[in-house]
Protein backbone atom coordinates (compact mmCIF):
# COMPACT_ATOMS: atom_id res chain seq x y z
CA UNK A 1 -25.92 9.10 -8.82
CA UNK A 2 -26.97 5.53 -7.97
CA UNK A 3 -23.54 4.36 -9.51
CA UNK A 4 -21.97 6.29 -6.89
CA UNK A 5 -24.40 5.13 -4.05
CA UNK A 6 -23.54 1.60 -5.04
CA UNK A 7 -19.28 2.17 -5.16
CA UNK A 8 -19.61 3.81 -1.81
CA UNK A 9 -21.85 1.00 -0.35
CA UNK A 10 -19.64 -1.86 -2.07
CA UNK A 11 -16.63 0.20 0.14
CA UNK A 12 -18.20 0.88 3.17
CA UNK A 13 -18.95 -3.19 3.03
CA UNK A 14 -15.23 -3.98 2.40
CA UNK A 15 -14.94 -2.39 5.95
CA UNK A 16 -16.50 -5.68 7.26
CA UNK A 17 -14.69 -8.23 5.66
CA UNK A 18 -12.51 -10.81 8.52
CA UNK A 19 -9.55 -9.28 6.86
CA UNK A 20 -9.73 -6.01 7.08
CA UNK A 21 -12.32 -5.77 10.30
CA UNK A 22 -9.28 -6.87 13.11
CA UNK A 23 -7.13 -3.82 11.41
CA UNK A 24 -8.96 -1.23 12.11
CA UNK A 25 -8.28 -0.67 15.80
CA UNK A 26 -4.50 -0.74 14.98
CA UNK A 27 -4.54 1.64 12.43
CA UNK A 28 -6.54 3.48 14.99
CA UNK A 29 -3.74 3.73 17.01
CA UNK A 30 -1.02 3.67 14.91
CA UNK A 31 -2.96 7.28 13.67
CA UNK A 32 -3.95 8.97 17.36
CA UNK A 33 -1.57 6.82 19.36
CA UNK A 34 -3.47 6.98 22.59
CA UNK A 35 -6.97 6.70 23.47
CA UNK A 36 -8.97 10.41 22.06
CA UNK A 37 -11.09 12.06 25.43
CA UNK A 38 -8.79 10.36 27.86
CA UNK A 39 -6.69 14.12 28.31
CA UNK A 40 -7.43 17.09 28.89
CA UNK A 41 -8.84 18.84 25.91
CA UNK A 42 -9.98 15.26 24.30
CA UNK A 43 -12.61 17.44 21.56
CA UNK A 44 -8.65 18.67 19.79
CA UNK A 45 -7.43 14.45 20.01
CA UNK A 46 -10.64 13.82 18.27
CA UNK A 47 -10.09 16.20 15.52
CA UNK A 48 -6.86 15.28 15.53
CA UNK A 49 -7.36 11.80 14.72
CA UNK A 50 -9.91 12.66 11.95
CA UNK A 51 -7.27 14.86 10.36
CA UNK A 52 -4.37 12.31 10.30
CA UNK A 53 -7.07 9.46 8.95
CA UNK A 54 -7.75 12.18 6.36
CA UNK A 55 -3.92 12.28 5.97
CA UNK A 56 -4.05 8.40 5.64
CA UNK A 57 -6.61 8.16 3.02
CA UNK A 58 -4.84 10.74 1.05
CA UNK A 59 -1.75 8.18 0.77
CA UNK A 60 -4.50 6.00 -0.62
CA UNK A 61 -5.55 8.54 -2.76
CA UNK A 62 -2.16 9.42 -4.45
CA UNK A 63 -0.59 6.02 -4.37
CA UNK A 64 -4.01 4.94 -6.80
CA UNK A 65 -4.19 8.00 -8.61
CA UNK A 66 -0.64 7.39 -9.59
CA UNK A 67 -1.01 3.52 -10.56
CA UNK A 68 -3.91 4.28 -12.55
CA UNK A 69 -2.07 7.57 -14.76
CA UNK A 70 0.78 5.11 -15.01
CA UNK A 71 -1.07 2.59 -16.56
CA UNK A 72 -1.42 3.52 -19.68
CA UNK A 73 2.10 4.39 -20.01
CA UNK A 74 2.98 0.78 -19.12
CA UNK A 75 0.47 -0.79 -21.29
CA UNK A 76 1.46 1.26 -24.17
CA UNK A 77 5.23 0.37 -23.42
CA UNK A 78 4.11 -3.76 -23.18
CA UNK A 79 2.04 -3.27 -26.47
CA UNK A 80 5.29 -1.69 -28.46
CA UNK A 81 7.99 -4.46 -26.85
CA UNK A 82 6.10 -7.15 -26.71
CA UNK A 83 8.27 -9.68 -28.53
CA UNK A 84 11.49 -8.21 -26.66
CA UNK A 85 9.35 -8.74 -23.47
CA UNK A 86 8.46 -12.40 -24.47
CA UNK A 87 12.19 -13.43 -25.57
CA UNK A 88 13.51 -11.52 -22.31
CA UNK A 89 10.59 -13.48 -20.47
CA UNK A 90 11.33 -17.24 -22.10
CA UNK A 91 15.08 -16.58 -20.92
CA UNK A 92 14.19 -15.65 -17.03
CA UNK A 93 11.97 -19.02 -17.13
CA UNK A 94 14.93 -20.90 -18.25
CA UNK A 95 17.33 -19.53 -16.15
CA UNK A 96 14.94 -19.98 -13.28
CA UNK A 97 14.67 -23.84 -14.63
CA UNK A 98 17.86 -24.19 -14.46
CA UNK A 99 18.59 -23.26 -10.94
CA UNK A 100 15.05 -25.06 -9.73
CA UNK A 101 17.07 -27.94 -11.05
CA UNK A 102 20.06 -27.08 -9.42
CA UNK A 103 22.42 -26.85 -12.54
CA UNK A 104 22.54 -23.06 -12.20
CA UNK A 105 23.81 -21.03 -8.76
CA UNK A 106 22.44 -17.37 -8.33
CA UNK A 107 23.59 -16.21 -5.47
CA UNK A 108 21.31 -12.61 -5.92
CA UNK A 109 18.18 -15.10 -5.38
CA UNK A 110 19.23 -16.11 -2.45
CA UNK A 111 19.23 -13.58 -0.06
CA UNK A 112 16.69 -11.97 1.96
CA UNK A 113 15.98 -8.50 2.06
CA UNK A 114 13.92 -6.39 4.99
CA UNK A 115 12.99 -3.32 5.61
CA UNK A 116 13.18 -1.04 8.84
CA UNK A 117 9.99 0.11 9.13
CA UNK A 118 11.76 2.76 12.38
CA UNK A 119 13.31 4.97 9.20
CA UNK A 120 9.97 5.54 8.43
CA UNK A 121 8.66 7.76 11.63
CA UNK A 122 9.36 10.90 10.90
CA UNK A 123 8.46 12.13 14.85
CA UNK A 124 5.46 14.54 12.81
CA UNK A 125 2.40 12.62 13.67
CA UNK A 126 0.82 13.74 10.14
CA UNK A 127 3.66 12.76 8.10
CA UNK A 128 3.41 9.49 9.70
CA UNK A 129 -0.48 9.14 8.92
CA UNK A 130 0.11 10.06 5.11
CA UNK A 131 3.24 7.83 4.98
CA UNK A 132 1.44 5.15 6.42
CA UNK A 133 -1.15 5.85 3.91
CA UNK A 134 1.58 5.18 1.09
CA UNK A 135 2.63 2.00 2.07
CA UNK A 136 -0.53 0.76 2.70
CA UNK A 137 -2.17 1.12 -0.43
């Protein structure tokens, strides 16, 4: 029981941290998108909120769950290929010598890739919160 205590405490403390601190009124809003008890009926935007944060956490929850399942699997798969892995690995350094030293062109290294971050709203303010919750964690 006090292991538990001490995870949740080390958590709740991570809360504080300059990095983290700042976010938290944005994903605030990002989750209720307006102000909860400023309408009419501000009890439901309160519930509301707690229920799309719960939604956000859950990303967490599944995004982690799934890393930490899949780990084994990709440990396992290092352990069995290792020497393929550190031939395949020796060749990528070379090759990435080679164009540091500009004797080598790869043109699929030098282009720059973003994402639009408006295909993600799906217009169902849950959705959002868990989706948010994804790409987050």
């Amino acid at each position: 029981m006090l292991d538990l205590l001490g995870i949740f405490g080390a958590g709740a403390l991570t809360i504080a941290t300059p990095c983290v601190l700042p976010l938290i009124p944005i994903y605030l809003a990002a989750l209720m998108g307006k102000m909860p008890g400023r309408e009419p009926g501000g009890e439901r935007g309160r519930w509301q909120l707690v229920g799309r944060a719960g939604l956000f956490a859950s990303g967490f929850l599944i995004v982690f769950t799934a890393l930490g399942m899949g780990a084994s699997v990709v440990g396992s798969f290092l352990a069995e290929n290792r020497a393929w892995l550190q031939a395949a690995g020796a060749a990528l350094i070379g090759l990435f010598g080679l164009r540091f030293l500009g004797l080598l062109r790869l043109p699929w290294l030098e282009r720059t890739l973003r994402g639009n971050d408006r295909k993600l709203k799906t217009g169902l303010k849950g959705l959002d919160a868990l989706l948010m919750g994804l790409v987050f964690a």
